[in-house]
N, C-alpha and C. Protein backbone atom coordinates (compact mmCIF):
# COMPACT_ATOMS: atom_id res chain seq x y z
N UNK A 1 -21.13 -4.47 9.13
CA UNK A 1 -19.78 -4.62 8.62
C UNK A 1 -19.37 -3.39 7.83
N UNK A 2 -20.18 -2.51 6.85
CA UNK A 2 -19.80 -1.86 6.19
C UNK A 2 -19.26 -0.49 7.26
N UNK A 3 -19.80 0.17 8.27
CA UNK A 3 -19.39 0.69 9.02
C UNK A 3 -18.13 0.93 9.84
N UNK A 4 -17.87 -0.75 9.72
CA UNK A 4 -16.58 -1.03 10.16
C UNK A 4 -15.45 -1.14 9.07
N UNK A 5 -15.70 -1.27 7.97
CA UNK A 5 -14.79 -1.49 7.23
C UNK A 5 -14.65 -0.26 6.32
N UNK A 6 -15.40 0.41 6.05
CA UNK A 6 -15.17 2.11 5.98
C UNK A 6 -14.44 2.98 6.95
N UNK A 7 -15.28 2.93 8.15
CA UNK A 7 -14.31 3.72 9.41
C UNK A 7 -12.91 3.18 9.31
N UNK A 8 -12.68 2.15 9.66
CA UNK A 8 -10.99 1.44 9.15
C UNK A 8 -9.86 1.72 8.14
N UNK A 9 -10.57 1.48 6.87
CA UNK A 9 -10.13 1.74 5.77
C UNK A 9 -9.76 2.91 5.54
N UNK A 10 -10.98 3.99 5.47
CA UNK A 10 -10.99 5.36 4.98
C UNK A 10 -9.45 5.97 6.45
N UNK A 11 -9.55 5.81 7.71
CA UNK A 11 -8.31 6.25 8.36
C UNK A 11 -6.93 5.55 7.88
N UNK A 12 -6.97 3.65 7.27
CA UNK A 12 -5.71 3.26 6.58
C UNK A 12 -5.49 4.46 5.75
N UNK A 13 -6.32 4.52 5.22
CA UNK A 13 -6.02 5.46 3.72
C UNK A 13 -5.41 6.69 4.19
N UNK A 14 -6.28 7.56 5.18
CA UNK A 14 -5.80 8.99 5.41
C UNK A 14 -4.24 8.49 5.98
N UNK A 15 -3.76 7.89 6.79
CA UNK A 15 -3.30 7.31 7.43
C UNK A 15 -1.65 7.31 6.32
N UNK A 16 -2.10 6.43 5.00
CA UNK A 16 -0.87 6.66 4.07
C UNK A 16 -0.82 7.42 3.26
N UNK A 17 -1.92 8.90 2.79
CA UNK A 17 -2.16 9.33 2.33
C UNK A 17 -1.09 10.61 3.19
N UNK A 18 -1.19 10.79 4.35
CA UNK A 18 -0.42 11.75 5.27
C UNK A 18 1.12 11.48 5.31
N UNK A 19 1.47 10.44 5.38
CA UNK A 19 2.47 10.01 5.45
C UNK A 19 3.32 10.24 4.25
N UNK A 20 2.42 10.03 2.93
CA UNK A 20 3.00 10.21 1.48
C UNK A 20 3.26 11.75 1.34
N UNK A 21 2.20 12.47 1.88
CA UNK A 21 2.78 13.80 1.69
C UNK A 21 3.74 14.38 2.61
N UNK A 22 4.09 14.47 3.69
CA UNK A 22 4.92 14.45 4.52
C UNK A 22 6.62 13.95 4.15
N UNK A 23 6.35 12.46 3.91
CA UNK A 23 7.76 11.87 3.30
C UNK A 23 8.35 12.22 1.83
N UNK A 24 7.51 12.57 0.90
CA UNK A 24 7.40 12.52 -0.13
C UNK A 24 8.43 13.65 -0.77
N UNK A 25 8.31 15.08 0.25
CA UNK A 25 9.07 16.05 -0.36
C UNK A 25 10.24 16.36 0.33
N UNK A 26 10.59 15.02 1.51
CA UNK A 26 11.41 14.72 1.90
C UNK A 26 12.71 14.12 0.79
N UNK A 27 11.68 13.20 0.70
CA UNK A 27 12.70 12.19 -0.64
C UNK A 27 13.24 13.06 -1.95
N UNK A 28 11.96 13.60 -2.51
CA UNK A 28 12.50 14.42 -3.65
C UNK A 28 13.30 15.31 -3.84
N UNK A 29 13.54 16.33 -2.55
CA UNK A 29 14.05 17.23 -2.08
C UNK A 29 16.04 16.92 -2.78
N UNK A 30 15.90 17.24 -2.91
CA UNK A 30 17.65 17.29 -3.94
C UNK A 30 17.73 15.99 -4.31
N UNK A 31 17.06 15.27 -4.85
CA UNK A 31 16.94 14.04 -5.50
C UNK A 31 17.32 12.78 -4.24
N UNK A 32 17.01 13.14 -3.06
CA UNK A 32 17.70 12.09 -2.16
C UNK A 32 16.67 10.91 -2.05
N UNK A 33 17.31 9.64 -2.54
CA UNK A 33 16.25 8.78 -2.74
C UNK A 33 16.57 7.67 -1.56
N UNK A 34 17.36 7.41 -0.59
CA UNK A 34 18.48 6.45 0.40
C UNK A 34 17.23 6.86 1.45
N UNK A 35 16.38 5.63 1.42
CA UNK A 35 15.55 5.20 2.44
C UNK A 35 14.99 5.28 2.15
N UNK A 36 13.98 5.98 1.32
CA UNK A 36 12.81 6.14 0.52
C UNK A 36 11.58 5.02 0.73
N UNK A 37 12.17 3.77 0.64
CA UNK A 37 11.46 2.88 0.25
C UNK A 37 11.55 2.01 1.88
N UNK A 38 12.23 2.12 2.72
CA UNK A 38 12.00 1.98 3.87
C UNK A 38 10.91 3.22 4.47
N UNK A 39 11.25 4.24 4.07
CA UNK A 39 10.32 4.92 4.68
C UNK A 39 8.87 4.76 4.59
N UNK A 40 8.97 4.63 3.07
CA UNK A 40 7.37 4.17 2.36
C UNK A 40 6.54 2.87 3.15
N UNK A 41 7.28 2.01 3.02
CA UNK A 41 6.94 0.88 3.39
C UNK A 41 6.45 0.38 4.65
N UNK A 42 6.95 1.46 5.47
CA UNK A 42 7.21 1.38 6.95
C UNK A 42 5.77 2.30 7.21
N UNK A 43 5.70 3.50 6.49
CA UNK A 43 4.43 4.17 7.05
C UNK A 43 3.27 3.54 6.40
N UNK A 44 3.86 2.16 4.96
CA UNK A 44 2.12 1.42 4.71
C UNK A 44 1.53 0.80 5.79
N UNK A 45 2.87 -0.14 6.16
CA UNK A 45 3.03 -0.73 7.59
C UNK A 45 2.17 -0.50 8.95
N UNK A 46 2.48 0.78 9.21
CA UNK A 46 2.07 1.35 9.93
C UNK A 46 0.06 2.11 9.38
N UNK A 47 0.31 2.03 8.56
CA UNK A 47 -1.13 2.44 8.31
C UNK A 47 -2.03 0.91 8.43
N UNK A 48 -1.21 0.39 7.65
CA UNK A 48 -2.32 -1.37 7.37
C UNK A 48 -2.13 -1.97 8.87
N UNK A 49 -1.79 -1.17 10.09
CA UNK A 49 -2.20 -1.90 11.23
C UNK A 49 -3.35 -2.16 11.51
N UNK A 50 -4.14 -0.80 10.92
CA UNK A 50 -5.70 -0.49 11.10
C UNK A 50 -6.07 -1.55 11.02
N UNK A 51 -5.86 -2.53 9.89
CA UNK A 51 -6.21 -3.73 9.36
C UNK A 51 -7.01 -4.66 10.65
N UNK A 52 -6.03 -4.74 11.22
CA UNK A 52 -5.88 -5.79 12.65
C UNK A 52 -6.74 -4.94 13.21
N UNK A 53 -6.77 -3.89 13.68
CA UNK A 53 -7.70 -2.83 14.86
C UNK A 53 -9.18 -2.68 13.85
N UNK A 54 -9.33 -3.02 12.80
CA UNK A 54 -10.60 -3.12 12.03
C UNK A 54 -11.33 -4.45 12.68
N UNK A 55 -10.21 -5.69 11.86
CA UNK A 55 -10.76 -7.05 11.92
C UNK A 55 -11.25 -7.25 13.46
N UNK A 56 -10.46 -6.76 14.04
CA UNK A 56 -10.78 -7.08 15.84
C UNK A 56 -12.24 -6.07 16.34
N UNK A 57 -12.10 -4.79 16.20
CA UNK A 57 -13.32 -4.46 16.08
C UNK A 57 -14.67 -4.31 15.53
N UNK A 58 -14.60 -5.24 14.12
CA UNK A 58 -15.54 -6.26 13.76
C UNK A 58 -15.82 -7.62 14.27
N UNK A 59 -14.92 -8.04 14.89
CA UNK A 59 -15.07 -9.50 15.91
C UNK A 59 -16.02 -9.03 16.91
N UNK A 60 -15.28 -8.02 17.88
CA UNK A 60 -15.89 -7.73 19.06
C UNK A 60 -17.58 -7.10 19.02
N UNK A 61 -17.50 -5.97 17.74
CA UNK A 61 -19.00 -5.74 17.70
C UNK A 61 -20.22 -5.97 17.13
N UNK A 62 -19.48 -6.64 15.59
CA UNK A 62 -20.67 -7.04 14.51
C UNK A 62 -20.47 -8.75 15.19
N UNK A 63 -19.15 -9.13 15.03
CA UNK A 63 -19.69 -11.02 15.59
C UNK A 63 -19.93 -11.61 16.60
N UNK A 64 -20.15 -10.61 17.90
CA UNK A 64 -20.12 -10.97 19.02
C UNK A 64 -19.56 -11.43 20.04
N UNK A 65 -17.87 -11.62 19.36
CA UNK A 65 -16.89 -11.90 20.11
C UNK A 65 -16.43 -12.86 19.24
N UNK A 66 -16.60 -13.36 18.05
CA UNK A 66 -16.52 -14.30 17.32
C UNK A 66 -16.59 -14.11 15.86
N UNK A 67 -15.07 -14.53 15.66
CA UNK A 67 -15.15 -14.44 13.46
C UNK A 67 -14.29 -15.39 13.35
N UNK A 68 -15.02 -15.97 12.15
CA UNK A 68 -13.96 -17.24 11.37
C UNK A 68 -12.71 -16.44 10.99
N UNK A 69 -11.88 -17.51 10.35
CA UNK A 69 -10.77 -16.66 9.30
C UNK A 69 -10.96 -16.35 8.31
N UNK A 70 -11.99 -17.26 7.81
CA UNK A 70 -12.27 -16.14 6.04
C UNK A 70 -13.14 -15.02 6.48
N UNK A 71 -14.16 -15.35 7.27
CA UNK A 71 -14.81 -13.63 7.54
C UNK A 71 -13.61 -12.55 8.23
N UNK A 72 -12.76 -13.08 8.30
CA UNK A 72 -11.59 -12.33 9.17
C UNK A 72 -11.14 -11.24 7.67
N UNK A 73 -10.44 -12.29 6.99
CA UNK A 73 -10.06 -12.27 5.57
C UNK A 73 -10.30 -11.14 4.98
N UNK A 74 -11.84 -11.27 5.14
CA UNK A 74 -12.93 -10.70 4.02
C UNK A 74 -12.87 -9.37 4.42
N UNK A 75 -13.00 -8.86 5.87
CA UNK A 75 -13.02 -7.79 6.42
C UNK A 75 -12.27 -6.62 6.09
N UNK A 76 -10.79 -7.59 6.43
CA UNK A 76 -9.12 -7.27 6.32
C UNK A 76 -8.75 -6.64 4.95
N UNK A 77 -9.60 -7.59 3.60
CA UNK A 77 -9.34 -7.00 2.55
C UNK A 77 -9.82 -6.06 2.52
N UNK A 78 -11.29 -5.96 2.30
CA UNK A 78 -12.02 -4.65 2.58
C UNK A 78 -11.47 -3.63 2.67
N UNK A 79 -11.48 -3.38 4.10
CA UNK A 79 -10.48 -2.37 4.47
C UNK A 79 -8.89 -2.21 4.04
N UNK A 80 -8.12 -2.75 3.52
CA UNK A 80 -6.79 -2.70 2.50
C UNK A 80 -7.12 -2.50 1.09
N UNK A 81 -8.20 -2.50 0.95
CA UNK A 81 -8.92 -2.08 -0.97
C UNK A 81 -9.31 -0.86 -0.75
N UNK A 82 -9.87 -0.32 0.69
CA UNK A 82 -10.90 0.72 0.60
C UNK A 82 -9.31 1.91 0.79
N UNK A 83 -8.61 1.29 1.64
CA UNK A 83 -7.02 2.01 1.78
C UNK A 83 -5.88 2.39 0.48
N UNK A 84 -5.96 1.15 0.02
CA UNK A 84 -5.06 1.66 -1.42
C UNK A 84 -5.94 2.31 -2.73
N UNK A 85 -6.59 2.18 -2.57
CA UNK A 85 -7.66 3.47 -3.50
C UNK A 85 -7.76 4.54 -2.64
N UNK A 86 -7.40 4.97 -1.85
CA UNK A 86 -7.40 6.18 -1.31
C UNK A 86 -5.79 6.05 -1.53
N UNK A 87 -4.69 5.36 -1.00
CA UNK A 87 -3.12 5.66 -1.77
C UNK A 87 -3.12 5.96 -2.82
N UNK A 88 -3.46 5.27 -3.90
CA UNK A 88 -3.90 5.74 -5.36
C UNK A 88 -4.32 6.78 -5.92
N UNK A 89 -5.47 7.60 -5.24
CA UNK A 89 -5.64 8.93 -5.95
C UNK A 89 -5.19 10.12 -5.08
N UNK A 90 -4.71 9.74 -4.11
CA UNK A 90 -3.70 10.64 -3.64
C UNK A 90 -2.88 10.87 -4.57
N UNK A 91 -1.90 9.71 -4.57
CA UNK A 91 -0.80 9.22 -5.63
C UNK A 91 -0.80 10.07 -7.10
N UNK A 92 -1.91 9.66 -7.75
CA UNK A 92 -2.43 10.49 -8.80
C UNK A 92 -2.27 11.82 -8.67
N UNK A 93 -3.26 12.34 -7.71
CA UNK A 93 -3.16 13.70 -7.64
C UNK A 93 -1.77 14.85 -7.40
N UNK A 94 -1.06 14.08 -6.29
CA UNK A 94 0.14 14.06 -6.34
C UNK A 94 1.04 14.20 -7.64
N UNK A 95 1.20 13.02 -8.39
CA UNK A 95 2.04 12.64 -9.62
C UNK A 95 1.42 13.97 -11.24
N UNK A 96 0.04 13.95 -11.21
CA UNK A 96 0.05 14.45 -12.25
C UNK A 96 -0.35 16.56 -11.90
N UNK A 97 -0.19 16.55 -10.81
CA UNK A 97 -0.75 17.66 -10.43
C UNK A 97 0.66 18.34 -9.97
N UNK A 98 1.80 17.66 -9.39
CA UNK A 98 2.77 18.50 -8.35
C UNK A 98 3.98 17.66 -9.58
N UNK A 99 4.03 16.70 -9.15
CA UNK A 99 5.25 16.22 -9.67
C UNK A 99 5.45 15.08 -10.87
N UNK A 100 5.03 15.59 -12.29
CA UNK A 100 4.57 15.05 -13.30
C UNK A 100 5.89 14.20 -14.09
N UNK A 101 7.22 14.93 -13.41
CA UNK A 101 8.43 14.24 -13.66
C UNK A 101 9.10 13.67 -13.14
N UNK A 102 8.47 13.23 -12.35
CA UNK A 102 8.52 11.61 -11.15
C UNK A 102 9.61 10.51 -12.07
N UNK A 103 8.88 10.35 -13.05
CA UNK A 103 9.59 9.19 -13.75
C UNK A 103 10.54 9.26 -14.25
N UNK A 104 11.10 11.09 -14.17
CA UNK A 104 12.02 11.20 -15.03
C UNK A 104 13.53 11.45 -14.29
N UNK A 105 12.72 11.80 -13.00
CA UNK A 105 13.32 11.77 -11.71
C UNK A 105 13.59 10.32 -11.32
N UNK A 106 12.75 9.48 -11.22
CA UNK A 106 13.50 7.94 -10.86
C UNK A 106 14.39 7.65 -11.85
N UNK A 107 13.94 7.52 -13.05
CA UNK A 107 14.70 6.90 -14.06
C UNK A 107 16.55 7.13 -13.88
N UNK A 108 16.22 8.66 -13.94
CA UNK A 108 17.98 9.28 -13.94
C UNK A 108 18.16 8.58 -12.25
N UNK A 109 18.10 8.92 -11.23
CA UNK A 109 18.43 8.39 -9.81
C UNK A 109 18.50 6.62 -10.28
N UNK A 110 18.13 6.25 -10.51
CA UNK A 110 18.30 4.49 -11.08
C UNK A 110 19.55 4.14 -11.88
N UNK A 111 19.72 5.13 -12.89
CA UNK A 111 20.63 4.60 -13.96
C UNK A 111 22.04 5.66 -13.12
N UNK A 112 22.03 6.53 -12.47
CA UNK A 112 23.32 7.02 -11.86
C UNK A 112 23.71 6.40 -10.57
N UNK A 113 22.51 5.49 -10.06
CA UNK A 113 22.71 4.48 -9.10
C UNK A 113 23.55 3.36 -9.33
N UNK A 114 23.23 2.61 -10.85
CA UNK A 114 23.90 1.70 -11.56
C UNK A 114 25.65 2.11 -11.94
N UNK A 115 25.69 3.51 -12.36
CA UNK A 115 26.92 3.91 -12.83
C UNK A 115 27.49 3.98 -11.54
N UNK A 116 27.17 4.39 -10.50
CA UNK A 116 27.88 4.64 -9.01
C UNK A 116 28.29 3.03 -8.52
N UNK A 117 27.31 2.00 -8.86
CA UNK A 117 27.80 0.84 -8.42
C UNK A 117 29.16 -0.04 -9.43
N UNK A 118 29.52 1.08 -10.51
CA UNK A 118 30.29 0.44 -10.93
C UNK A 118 29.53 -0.70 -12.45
N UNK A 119 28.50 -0.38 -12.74
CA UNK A 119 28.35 -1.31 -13.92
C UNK A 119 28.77 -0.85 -15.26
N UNK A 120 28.86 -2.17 -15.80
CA UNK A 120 29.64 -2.00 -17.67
C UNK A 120 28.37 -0.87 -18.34
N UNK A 121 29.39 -0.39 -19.79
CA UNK A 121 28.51 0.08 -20.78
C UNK A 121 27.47 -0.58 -21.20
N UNK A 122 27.54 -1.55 -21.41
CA UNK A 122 26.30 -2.52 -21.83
C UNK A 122 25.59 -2.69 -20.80
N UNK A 123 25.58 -2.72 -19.31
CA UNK A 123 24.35 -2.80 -18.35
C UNK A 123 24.01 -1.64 -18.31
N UNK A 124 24.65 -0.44 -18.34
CA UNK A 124 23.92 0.59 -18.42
C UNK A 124 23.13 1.18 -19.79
N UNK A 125 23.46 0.67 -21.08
CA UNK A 125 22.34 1.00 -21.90
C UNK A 125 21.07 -0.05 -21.73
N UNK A 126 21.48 -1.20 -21.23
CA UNK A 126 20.49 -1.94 -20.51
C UNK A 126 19.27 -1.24 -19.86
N UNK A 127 20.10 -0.92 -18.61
CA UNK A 127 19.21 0.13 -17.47
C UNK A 127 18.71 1.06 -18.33
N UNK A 128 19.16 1.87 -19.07
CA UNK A 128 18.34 2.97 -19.64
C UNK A 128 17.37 2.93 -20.51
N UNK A 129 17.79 1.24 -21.06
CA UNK A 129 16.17 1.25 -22.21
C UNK A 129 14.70 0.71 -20.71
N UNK A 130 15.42 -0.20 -20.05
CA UNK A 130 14.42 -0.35 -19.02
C UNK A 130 14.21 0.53 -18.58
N UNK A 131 14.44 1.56 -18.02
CA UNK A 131 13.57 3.04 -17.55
C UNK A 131 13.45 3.92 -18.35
N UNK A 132 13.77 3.78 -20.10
CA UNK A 132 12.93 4.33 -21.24
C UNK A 132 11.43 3.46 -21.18
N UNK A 133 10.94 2.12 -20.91
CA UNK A 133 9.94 1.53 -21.16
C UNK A 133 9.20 1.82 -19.87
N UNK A 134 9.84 2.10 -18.59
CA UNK A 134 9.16 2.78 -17.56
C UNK A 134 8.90 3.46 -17.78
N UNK A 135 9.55 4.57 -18.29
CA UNK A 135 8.79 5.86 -18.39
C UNK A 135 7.49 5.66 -19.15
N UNK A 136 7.77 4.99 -20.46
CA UNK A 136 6.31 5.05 -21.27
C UNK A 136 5.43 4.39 -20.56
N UNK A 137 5.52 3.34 -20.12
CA UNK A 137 4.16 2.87 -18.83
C UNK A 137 4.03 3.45 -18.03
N UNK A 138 4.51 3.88 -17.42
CA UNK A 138 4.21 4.89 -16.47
C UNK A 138 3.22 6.33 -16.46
N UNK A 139 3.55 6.38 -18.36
CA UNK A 139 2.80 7.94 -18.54
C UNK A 139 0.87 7.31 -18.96
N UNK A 140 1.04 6.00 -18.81
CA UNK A 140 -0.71 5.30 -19.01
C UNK A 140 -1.07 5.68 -17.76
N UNK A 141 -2.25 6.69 -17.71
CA UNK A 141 -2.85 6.20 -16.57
C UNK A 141 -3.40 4.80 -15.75
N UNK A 142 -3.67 4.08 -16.63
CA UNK A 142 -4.46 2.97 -16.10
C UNK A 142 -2.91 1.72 -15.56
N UNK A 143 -2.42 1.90 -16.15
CA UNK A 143 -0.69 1.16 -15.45
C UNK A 143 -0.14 1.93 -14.34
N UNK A 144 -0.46 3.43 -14.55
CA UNK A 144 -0.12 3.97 -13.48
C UNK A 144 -0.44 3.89 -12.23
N UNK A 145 -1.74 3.55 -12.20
CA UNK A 145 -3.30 3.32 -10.63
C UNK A 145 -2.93 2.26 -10.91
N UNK A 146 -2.65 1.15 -11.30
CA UNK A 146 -2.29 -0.59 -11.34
C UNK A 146 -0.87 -0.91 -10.86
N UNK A 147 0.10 -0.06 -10.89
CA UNK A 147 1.41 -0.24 -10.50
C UNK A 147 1.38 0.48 -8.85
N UNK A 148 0.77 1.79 -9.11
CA UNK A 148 0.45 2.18 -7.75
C UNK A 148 -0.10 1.56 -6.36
N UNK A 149 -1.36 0.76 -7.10
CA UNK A 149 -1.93 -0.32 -6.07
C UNK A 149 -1.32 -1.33 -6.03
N UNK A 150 -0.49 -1.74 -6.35
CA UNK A 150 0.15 -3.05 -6.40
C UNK A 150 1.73 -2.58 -5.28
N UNK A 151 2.17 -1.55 -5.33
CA UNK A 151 2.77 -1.01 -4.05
C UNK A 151 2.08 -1.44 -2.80
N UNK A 152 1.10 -1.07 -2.21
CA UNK A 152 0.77 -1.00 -1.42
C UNK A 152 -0.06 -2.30 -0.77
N UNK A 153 -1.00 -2.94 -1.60
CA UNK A 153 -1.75 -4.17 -1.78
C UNK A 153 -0.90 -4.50 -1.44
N UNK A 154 -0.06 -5.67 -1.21
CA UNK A 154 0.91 -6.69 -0.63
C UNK A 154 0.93 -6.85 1.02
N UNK A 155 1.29 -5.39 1.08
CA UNK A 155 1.35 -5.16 2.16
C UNK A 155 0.17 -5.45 3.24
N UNK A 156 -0.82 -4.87 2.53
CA UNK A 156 -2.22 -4.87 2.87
C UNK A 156 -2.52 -6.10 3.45
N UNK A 157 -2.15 -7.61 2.59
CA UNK A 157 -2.34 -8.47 1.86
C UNK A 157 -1.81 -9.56 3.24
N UNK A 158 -0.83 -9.06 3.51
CA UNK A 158 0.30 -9.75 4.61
C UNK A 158 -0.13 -9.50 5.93
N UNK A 159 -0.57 -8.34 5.96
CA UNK A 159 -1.26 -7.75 7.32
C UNK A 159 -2.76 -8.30 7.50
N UNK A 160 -3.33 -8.37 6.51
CA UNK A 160 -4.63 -8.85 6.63
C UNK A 160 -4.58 -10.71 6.94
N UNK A 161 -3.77 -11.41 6.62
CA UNK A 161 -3.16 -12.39 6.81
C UNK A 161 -3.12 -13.17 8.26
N UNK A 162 -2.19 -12.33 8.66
CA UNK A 162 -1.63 -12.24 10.16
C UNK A 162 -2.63 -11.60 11.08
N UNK A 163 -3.47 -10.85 10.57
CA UNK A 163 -4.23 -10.50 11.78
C UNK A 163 -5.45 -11.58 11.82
N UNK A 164 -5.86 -12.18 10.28
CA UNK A 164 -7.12 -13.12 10.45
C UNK A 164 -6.88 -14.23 11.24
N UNK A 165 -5.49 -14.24 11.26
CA UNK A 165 -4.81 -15.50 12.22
C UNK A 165 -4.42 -15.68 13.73
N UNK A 166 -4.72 -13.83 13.64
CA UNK A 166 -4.02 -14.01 15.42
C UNK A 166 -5.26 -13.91 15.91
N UNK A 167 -6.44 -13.20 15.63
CA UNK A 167 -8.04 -12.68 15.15
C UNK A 167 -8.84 -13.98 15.94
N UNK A 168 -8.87 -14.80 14.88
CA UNK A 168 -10.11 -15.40 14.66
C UNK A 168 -10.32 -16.06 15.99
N UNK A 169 -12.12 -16.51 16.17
CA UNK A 169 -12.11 -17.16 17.36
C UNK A 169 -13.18 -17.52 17.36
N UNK A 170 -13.58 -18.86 17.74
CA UNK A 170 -14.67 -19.58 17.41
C UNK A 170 -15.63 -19.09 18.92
N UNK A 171 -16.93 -19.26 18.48
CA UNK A 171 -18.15 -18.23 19.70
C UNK A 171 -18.10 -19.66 20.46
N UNK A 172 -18.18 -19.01 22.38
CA UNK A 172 -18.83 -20.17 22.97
C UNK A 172 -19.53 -21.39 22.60
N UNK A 173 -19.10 -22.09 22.68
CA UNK A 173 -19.73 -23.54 22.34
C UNK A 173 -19.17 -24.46 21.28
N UNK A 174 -18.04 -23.60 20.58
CA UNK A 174 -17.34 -23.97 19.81
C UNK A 174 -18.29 -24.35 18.13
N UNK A 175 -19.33 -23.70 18.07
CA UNK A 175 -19.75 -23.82 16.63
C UNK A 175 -19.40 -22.80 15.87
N UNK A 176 -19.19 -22.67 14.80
CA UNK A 176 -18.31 -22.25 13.43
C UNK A 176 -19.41 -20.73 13.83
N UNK A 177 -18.59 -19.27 13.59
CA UNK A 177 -19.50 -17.97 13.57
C UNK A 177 -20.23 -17.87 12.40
N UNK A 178 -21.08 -17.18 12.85
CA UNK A 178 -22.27 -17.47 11.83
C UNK A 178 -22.31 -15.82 11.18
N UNK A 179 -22.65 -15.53 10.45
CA UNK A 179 -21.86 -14.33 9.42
C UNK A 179 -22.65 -13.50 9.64
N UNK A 180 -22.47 -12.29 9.69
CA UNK A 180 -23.52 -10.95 10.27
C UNK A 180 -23.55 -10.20 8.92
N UNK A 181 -24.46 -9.61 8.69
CA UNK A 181 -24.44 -8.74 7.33
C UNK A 181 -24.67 -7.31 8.09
């Protein structure tokens, strides 16, 4: 299993790790933030397919043609933990190495987002103390790798889900798979 869920994972990871740098100086690029988060989401998407092409090629070679759904599960996470810790210190490396004013960059794109939609003085000192308290969480590392993985995890989360479900398959004879280490 570990073979499989490394080989998997470690390509999820490269997988959104490529994608982040690629899209990334797309988005920032004159502050254009309009899709951003489709884009993001779409290449986790696309990375946490691995997920499914993991779990299935742990069915086919470690279970013999055969995995429950929690060993499905188990796999799926695996490989979506071993993936967003590789998003994560990308992320990091990224954030505190290239672009350390990320936050200062969302914050303003957020609160001129709000003024463009037309909100009162009072929602906008609103908005601005909320992305004054972003910013300060944001500058913790340890909120920072916790907010970071929590991007991506979900996703992971949903995919690993759906594939233990389309996945699983009980071995000839119909007795429950019996767990391979």
């Amino acid at each position: 299993m570990t073979k499989t869920v490394l080989k998997f994972g470690l390509l999820s990871g490269l997988v959104i790790a490529a994608t982040m740098a690629i899209t990334l100086p797309m988005c920032l690029k004159g502050d254009s933030w309009v899709g951003s988060e489709i884009i993001g989401y779409s290449s986790m998407l696309l990375a946490f397919l691995l997920v499914f092409f993991g779990i299935r090629s742990y069915r086919e070679h470690d279970g013999g043609g055969a995995i429950s759904f929690g060993r499905a599960v188990g796999v799926g996470l695996l490989i979506t933990v071993i993936s967003c810790g590789i998003y994560v210190v990308s992320w990091e490396i990224v954030y505190f190495n290239f672009i350390p004013d990320f936050a200062d960059r969302y914050s303003a794109h957020v609160i001129e987002k709000a003024r463009k939609e037309g909100a009162s003085d009072a929602a906008l000192l609103k908005k601005q103390q909320e992305m004054a308290d972003f910013k300060r969480l944001y500058a913790n590392p340890a909120i920072n790798i916790g907010m970071t993985f929590m991007e991506a995890f979900p996703v992971g989360l949903i995919v690993t889900l759906i594939s233990a479900a389309i996945l699983r398959k009980k071995p000839e004879g119909g007795t429950p798979a019996v767990a391979v280490a």
